[in-house]
N, C-alpha and C. Protein backbone atom coordinates (compact mmCIF):
# COMPACT_ATOMS: atom_id res chain seq x y z
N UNK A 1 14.95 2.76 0.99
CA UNK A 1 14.66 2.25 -0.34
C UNK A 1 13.17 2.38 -0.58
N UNK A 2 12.73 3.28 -2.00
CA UNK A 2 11.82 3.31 -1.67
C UNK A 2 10.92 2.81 -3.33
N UNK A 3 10.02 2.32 -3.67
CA UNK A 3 9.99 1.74 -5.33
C UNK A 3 9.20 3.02 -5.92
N UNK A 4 9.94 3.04 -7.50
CA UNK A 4 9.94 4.00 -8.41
C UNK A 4 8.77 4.03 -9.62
N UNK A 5 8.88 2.33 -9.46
CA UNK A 5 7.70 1.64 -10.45
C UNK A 5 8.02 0.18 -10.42
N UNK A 6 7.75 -0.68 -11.04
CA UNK A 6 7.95 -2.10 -11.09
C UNK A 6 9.36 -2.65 -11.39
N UNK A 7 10.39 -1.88 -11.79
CA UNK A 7 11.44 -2.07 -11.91
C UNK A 7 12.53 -1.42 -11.36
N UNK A 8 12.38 -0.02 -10.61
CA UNK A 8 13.20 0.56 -9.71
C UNK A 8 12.67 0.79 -8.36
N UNK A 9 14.01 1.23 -7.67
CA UNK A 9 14.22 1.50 -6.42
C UNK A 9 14.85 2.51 -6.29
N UNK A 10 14.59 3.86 -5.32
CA UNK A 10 15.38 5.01 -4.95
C UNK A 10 15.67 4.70 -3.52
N UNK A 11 17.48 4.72 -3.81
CA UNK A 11 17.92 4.90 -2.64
C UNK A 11 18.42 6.23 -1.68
N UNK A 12 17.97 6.62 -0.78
CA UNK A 12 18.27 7.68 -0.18
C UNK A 12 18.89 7.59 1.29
N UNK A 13 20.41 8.25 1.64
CA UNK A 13 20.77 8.07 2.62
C UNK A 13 21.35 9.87 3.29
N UNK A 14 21.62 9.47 4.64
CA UNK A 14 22.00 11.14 5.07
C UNK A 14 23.48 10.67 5.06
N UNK A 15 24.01 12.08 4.76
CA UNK A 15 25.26 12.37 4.60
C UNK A 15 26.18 12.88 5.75
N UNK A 16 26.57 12.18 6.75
CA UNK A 16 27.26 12.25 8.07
C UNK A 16 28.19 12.74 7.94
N UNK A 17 28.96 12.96 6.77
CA UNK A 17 30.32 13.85 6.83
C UNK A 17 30.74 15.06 5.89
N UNK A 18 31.41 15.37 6.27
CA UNK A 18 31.65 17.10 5.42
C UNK A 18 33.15 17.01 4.34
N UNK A 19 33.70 15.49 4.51
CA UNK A 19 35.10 15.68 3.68
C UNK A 19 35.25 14.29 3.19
N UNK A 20 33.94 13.48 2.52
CA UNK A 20 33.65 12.43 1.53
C UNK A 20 34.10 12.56 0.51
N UNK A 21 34.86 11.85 -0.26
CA UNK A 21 34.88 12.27 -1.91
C UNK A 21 33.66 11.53 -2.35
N UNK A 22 33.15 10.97 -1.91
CA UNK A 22 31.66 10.12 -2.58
C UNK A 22 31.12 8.90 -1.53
N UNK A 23 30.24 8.01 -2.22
CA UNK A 23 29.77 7.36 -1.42
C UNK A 23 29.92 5.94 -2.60
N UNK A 24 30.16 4.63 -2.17
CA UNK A 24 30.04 3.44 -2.89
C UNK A 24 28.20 2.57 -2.60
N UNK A 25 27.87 2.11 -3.36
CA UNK A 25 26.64 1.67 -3.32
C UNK A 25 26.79 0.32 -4.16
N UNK A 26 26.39 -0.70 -3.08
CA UNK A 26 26.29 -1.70 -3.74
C UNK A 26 24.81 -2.66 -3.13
N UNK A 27 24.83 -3.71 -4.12
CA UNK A 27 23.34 -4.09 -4.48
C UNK A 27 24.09 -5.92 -4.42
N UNK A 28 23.33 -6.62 -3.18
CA UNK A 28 22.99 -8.10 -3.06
C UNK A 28 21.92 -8.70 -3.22
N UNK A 29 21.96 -9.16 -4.95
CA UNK A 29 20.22 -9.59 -5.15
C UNK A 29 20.44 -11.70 -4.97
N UNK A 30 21.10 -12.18 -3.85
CA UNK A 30 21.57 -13.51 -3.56
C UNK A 30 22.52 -14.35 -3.78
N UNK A 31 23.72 -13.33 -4.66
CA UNK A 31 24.56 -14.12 -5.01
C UNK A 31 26.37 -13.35 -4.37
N UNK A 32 25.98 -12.22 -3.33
CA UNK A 32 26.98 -11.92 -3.11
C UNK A 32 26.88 -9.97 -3.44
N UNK A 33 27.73 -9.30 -2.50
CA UNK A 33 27.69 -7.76 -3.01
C UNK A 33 28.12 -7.20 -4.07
N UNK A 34 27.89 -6.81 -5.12
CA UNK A 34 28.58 -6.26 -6.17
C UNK A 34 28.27 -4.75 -6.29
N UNK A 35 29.13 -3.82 -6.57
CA UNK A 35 29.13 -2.13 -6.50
C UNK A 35 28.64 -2.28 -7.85
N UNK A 36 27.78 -1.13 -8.03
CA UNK A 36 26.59 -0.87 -8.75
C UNK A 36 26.78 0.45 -9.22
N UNK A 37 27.61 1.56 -8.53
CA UNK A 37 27.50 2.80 -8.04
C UNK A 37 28.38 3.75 -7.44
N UNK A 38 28.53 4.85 -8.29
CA UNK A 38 29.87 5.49 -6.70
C UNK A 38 29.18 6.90 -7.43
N UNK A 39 29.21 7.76 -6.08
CA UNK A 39 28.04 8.82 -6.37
C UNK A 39 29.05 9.73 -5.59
N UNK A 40 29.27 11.05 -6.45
CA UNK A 40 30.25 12.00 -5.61
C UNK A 40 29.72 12.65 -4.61
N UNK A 41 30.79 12.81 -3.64
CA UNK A 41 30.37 13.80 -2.61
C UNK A 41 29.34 14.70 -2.73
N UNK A 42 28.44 14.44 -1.09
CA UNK A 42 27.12 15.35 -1.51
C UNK A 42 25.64 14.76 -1.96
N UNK A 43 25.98 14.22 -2.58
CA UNK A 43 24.69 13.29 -3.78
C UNK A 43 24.49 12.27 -2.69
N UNK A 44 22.87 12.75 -2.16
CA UNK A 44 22.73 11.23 -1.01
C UNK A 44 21.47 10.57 -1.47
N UNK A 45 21.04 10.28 -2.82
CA UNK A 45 20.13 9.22 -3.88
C UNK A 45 21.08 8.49 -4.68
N UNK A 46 20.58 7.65 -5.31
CA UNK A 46 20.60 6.68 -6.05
C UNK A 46 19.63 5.70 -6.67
N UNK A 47 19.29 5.48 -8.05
CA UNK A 47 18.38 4.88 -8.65
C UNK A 47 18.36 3.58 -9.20
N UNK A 48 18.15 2.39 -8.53
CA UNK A 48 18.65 1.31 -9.36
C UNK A 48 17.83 0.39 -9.89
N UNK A 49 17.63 0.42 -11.22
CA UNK A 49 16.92 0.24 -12.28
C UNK A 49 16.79 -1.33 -12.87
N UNK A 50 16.11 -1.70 -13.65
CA UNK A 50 16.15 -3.06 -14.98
C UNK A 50 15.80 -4.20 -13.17
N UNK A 51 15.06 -3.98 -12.27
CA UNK A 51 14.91 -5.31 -11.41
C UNK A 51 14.21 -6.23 -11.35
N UNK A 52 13.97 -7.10 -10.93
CA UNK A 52 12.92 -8.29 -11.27
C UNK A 52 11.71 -8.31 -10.10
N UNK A 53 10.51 -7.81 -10.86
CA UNK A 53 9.24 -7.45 -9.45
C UNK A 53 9.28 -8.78 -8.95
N UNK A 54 9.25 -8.77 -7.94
CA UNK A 54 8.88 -9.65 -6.37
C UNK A 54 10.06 -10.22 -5.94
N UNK A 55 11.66 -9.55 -6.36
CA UNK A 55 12.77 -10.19 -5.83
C UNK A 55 13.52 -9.52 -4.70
N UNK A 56 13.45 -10.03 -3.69
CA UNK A 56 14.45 -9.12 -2.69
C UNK A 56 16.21 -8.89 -3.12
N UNK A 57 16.18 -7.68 -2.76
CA UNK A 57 17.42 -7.20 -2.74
C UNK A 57 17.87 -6.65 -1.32
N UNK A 58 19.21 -6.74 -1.06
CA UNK A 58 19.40 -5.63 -0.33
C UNK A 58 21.14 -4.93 -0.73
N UNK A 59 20.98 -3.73 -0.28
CA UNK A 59 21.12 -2.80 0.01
C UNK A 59 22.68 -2.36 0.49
N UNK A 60 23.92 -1.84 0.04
CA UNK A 60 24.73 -1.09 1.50
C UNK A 60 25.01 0.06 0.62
N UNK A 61 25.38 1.33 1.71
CA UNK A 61 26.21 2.40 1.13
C UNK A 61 27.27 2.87 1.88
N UNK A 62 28.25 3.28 1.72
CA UNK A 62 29.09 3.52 2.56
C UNK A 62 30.25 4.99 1.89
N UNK A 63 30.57 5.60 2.73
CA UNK A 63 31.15 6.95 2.19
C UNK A 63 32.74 6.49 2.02
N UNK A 64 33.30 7.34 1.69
CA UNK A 64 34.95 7.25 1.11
C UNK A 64 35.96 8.35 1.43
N UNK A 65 37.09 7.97 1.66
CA UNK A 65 37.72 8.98 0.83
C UNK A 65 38.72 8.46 0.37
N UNK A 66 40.05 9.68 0.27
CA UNK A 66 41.24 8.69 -0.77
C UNK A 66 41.92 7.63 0.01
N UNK A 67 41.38 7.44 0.93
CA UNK A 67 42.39 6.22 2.04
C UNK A 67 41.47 5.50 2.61
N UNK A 68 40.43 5.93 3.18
CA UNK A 68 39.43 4.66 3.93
C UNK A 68 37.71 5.42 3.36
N UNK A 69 37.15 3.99 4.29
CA UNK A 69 36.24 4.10 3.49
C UNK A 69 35.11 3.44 5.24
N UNK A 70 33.99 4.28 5.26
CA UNK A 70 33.06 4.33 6.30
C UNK A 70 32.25 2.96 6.65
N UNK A 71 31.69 2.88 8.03
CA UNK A 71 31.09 1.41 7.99
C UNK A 71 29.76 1.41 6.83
N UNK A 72 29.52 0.57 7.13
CA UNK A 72 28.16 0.27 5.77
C UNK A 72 27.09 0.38 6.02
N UNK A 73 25.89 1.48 5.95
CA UNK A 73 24.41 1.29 6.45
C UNK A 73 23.84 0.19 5.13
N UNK A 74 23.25 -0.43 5.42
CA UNK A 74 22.42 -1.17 4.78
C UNK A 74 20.62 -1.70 4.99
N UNK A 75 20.23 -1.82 3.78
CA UNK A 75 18.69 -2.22 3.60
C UNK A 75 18.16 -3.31 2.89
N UNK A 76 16.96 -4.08 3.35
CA UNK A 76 16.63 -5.27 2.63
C UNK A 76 15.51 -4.25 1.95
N UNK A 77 15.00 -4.63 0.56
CA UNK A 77 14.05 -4.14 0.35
C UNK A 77 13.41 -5.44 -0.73
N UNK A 78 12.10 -5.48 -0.63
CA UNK A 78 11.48 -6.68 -1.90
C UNK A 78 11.08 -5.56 -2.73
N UNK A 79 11.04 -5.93 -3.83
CA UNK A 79 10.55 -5.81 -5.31
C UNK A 79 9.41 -5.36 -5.20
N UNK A 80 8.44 -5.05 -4.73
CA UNK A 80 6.97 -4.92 -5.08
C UNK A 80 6.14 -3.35 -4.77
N UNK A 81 5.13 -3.50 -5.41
CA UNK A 81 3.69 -2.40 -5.61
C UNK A 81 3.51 -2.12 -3.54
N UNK A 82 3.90 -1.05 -2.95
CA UNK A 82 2.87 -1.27 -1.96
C UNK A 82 2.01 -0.91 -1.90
N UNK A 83 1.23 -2.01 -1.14
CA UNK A 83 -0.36 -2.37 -0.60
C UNK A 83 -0.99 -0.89 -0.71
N UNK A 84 -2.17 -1.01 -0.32
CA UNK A 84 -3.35 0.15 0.22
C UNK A 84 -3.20 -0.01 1.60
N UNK A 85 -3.77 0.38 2.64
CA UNK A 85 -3.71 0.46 4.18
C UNK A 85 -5.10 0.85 4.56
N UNK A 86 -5.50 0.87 6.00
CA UNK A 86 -6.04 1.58 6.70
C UNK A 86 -8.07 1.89 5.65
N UNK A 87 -8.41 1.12 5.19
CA UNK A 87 -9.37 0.57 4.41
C UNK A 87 -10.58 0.71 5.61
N UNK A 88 -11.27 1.13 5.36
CA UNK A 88 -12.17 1.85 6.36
C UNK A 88 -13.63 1.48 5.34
N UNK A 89 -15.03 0.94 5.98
CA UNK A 89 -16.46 0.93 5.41
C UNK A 89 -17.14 1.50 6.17
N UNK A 90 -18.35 2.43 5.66
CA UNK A 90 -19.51 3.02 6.16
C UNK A 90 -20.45 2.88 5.61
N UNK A 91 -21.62 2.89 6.31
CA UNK A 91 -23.33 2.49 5.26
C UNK A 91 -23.47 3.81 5.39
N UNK A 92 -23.67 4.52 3.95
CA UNK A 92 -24.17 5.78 3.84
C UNK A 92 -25.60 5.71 3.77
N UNK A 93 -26.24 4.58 3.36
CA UNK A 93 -27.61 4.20 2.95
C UNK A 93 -28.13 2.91 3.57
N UNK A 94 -28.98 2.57 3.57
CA UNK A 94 -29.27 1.19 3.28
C UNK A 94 -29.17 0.20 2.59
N UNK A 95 -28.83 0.47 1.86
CA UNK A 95 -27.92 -0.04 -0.01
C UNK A 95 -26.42 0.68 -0.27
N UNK A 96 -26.03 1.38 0.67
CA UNK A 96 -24.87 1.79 0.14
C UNK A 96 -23.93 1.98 1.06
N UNK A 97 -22.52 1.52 0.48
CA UNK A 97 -21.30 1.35 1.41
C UNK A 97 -20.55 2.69 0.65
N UNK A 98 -19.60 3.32 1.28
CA UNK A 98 -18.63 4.02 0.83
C UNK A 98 -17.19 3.38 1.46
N UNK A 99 -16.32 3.29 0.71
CA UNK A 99 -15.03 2.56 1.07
C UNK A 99 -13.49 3.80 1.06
N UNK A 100 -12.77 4.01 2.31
CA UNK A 100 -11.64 4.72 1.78
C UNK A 100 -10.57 4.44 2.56
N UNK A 101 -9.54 4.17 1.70
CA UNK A 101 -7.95 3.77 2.09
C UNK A 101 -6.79 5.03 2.02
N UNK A 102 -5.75 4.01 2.43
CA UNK A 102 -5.19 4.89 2.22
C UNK A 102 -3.78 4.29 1.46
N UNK A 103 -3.14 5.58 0.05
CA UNK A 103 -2.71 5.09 -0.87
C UNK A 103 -0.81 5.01 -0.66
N UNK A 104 -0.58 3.70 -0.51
CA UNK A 104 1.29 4.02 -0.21
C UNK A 104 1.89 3.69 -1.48
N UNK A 105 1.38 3.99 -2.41
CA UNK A 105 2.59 3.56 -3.79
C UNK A 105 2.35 5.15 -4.54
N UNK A 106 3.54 5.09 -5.68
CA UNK A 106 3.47 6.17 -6.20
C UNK A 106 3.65 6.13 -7.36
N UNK A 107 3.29 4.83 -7.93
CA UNK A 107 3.37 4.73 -9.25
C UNK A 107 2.13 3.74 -9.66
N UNK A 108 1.08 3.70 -9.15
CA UNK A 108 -0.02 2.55 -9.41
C UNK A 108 -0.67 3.16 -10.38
N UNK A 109 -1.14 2.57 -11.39
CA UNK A 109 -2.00 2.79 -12.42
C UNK A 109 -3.75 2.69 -11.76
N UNK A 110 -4.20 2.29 -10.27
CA UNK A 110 -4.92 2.71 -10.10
C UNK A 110 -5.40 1.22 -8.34
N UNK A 111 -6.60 1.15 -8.71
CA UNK A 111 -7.25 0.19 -7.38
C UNK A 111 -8.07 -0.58 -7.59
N UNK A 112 -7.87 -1.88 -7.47
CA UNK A 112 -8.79 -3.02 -7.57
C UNK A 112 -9.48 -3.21 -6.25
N UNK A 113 -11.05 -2.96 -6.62
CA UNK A 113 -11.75 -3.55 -5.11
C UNK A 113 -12.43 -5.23 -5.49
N UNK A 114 -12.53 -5.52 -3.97
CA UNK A 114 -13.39 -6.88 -4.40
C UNK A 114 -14.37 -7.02 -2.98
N UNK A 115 -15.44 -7.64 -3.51
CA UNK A 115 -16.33 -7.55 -2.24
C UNK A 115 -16.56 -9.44 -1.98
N UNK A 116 -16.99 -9.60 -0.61
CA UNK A 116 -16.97 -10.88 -0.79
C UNK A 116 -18.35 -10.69 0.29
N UNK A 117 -19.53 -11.31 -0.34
CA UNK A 117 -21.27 -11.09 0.67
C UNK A 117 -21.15 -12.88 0.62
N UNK A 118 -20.25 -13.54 0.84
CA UNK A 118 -20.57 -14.76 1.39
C UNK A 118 -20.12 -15.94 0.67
N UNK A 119 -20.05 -15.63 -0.59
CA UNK A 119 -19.65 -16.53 -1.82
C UNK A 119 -17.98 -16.30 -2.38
N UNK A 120 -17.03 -15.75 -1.44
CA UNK A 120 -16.00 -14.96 -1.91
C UNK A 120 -15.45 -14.09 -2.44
N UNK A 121 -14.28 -13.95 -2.30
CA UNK A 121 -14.47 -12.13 -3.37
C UNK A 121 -14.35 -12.28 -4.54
N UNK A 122 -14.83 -11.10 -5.62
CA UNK A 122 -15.12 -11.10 -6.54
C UNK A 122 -14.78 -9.40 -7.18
N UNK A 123 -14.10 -9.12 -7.93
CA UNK A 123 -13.92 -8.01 -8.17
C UNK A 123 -14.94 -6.81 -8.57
N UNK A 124 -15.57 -5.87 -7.81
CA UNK A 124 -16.41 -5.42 -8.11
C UNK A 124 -16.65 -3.82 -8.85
N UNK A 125 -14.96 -3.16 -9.03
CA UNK A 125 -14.88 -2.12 -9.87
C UNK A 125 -13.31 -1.50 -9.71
N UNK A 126 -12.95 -0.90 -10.08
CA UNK A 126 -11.59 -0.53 -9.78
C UNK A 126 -11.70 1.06 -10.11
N UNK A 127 -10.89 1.49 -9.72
CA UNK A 127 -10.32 3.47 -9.71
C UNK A 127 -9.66 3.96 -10.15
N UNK A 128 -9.03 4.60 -10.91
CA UNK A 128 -7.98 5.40 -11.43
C UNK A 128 -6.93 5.79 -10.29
N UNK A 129 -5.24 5.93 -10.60
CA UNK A 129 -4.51 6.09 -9.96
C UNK A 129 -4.75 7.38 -8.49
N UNK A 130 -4.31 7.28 -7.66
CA UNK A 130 -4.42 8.53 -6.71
C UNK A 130 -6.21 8.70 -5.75
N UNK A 131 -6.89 7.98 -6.47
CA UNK A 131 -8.13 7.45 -5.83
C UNK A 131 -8.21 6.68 -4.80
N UNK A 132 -8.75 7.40 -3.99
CA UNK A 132 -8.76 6.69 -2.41
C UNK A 132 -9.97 6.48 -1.94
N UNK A 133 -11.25 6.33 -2.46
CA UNK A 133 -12.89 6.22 -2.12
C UNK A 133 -13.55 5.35 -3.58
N UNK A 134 -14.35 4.56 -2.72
CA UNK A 134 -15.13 3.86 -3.79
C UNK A 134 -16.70 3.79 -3.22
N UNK A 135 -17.72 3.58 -3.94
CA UNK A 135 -19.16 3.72 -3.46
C UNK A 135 -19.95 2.28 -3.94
N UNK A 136 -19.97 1.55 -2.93
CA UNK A 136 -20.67 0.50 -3.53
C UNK A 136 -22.33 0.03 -3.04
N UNK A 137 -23.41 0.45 -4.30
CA UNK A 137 -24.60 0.76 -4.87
C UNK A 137 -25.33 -0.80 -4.71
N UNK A 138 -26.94 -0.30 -4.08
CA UNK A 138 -27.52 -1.69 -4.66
C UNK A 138 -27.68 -2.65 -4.06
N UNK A 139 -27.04 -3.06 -2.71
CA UNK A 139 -26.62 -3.67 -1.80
C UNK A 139 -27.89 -4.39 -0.69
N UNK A 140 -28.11 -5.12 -0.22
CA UNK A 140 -28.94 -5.47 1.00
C UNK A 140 -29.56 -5.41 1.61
N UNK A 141 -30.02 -4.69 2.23
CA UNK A 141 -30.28 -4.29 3.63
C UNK A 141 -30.08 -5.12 4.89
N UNK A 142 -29.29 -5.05 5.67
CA UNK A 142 -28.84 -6.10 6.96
C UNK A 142 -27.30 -7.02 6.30
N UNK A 143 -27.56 -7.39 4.88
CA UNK A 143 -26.35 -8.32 4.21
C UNK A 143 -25.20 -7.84 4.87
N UNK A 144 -24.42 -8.40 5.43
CA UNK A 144 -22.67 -8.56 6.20
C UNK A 144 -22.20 -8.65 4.85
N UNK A 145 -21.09 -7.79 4.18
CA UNK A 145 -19.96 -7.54 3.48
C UNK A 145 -18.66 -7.19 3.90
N UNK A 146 -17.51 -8.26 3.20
CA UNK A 146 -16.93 -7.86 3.41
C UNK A 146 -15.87 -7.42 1.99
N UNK A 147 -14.64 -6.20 2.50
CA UNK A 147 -13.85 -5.73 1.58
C UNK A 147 -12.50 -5.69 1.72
N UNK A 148 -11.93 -5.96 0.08
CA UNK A 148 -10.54 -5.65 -0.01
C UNK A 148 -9.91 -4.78 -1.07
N UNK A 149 -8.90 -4.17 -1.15
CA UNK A 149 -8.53 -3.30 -2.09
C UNK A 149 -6.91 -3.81 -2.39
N UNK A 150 -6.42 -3.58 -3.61
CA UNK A 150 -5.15 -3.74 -3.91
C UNK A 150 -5.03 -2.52 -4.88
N UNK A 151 -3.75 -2.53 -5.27
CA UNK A 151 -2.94 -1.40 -6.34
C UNK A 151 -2.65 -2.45 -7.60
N UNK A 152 -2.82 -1.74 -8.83
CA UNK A 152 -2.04 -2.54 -9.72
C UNK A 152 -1.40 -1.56 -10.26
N UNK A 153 -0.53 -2.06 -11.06
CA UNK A 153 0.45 -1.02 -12.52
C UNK A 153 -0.01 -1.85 -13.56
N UNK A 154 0.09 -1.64 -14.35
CA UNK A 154 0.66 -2.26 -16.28
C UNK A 154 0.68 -3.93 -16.12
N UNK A 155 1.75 -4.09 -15.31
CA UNK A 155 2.30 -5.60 -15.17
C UNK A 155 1.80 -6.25 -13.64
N UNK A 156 1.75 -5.84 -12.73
CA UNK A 156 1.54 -6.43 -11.99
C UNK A 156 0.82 -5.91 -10.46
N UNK A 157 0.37 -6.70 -9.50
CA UNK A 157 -0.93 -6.40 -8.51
C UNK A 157 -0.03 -6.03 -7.16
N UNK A 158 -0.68 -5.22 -5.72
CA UNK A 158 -0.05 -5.70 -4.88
C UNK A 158 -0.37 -6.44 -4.00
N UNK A 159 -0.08 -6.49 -2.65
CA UNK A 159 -0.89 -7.61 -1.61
C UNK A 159 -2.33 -6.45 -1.37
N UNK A 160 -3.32 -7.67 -0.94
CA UNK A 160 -4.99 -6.91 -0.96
C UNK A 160 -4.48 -6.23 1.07
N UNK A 161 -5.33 -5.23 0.77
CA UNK A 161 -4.95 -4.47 2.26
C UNK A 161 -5.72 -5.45 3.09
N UNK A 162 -5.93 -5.63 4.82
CA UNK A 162 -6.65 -6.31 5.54
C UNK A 162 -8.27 -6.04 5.30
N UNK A 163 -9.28 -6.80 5.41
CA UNK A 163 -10.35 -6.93 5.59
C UNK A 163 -11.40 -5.99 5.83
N UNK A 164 -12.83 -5.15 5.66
CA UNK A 164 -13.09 -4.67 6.32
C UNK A 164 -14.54 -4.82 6.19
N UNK A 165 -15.36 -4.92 7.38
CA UNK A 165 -16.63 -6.04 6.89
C UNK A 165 -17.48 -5.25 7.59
N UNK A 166 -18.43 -4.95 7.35
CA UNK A 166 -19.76 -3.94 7.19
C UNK A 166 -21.27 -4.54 6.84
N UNK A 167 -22.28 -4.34 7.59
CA UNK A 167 -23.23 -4.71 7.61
C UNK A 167 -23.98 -3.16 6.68
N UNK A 168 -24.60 -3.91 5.31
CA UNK A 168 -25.32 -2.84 4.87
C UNK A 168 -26.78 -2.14 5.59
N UNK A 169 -26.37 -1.11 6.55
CA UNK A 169 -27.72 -0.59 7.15
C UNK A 169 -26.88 1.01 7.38
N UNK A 170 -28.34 2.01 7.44
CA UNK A 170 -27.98 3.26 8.32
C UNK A 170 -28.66 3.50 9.34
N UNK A 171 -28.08 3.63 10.28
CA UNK A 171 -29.30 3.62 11.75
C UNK A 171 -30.19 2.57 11.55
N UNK A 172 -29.24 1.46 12.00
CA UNK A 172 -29.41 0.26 12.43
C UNK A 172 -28.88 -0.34 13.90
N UNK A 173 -29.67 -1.27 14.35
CA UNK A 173 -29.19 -2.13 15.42
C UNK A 173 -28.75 -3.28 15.28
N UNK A 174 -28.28 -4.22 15.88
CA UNK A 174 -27.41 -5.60 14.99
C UNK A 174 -27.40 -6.04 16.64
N UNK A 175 -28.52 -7.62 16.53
CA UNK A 175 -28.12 -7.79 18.20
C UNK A 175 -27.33 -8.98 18.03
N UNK A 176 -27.11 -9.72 19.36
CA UNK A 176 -25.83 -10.63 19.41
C UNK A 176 -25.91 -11.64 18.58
N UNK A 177 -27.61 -12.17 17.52
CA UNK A 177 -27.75 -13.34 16.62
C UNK A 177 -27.44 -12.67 15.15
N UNK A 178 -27.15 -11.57 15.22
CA UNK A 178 -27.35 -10.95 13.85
C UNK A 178 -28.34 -10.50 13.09
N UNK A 179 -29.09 -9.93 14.23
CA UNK A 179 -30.28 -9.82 13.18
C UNK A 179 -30.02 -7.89 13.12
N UNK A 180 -30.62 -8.06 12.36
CA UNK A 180 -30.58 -6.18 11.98
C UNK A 180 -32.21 -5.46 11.93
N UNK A 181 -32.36 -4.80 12.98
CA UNK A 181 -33.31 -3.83 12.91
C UNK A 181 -33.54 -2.42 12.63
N UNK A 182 -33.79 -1.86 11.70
CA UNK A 182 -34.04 -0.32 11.92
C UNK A 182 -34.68 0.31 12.81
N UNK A 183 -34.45 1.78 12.56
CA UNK A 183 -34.06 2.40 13.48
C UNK A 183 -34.84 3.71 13.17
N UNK A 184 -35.51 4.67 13.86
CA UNK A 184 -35.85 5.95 13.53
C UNK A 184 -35.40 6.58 14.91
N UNK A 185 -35.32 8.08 14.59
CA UNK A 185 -34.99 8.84 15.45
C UNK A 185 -35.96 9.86 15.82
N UNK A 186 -36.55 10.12 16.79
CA UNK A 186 -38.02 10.78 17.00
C UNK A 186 -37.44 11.69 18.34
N UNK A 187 -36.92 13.28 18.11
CA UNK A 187 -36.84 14.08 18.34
C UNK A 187 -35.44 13.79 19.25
N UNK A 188 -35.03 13.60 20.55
CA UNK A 188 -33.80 13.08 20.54
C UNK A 188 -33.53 11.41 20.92
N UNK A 189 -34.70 10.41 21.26
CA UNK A 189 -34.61 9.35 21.01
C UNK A 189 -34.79 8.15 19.72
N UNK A 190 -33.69 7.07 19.81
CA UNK A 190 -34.26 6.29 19.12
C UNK A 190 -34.43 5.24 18.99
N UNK A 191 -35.52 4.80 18.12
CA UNK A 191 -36.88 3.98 18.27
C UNK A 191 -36.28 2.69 16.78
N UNK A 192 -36.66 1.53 17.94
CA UNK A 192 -36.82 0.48 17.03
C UNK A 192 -38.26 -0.45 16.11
């Protein structure tokens, strides 16, 4: 199960047999299984549409023919936008962070970042859909930041990816109290 946009789900299963007349598909959003679906032989998707974002559903499909009918694979799936992942910071500068994730939805209208230097986060610019890098200008020198990113659509946000916290310096040292010293590099050593 995989989400289409804020209101669908594509279901996709493999087709284990060669003499199905179809497959039945039904949908338990808490009140019991009800068939939704009967998809002829062959056809291993299904699209199920009009759902309510952040509600779990799950899932069975099961193949047929004119007399019996196959055990049931089934799936839980929730309602929602997924997250960003794998959110990575670097000091390109002394003032500057570059930020890049990585994007698991396929229908986001784009990326909310937020930075939090001590006072909490605070939203500090967002990206257009399919954008996976952000550059954030202006910054500190030594200041500890940290970052989060989410997806939104039209209607609604997803969960912010984990944490990722970065001391604004380039060729810097950072000893065990936190202090931050620069750094030069003088032919192949370097000098504090």
């Amino acid at each position: 199960a995989s989400p289409l946009s804020d209101s669908e789900l594509r279901l996709t299963w493999s087709d284990n047999t060669g003499y199905e007349l179809g497959f039945r598909v039904e949908r338990d959003a808490g009140s019991g299984f009800d068939e939704i679906g009967v998809i002829v032989a062959d056809v291993t998707e299904f699209v199920d549409t009009d759902l309510i974002y952040g509600q779990s559903y799950e899932y069975r499909v099961a193949a047929f023919t004119a007399v019996n009918i196959s055990g049931w694979v089934i799936v839980t799936k929730v309602m929602e936008i997924p997250g960003p992942s794998a959110l990575t910071a670097i000091s390109v500068s002394d003032s500057t962070i570059q930020l890049t994730w990585s994007d698991n939805a396929s229908f986001e209208a784009g990326f909310i970042i937020e930075r939090d230097d001590g006072n909490g986060f605070n939203e500090i610019g967002t990206v257009g859909s399919d954008i996976q890098v952000y550059t954030d200008i202006d910054l500190n020198f030594g200041q500890s930041y940290d970052y989060r990113v989410a997806a939104f659509t039209i209607l609604n946000t997803s969960v912010y990816s984990s944490i990722a916290t970065i001391v604004a310096c380039l060729n810097c040292v950072i000893d065990i109290d936190g202090n931050v010293y620069k750094t030069v590099q003088i032919g192949d050593q370097v000098w504090m």
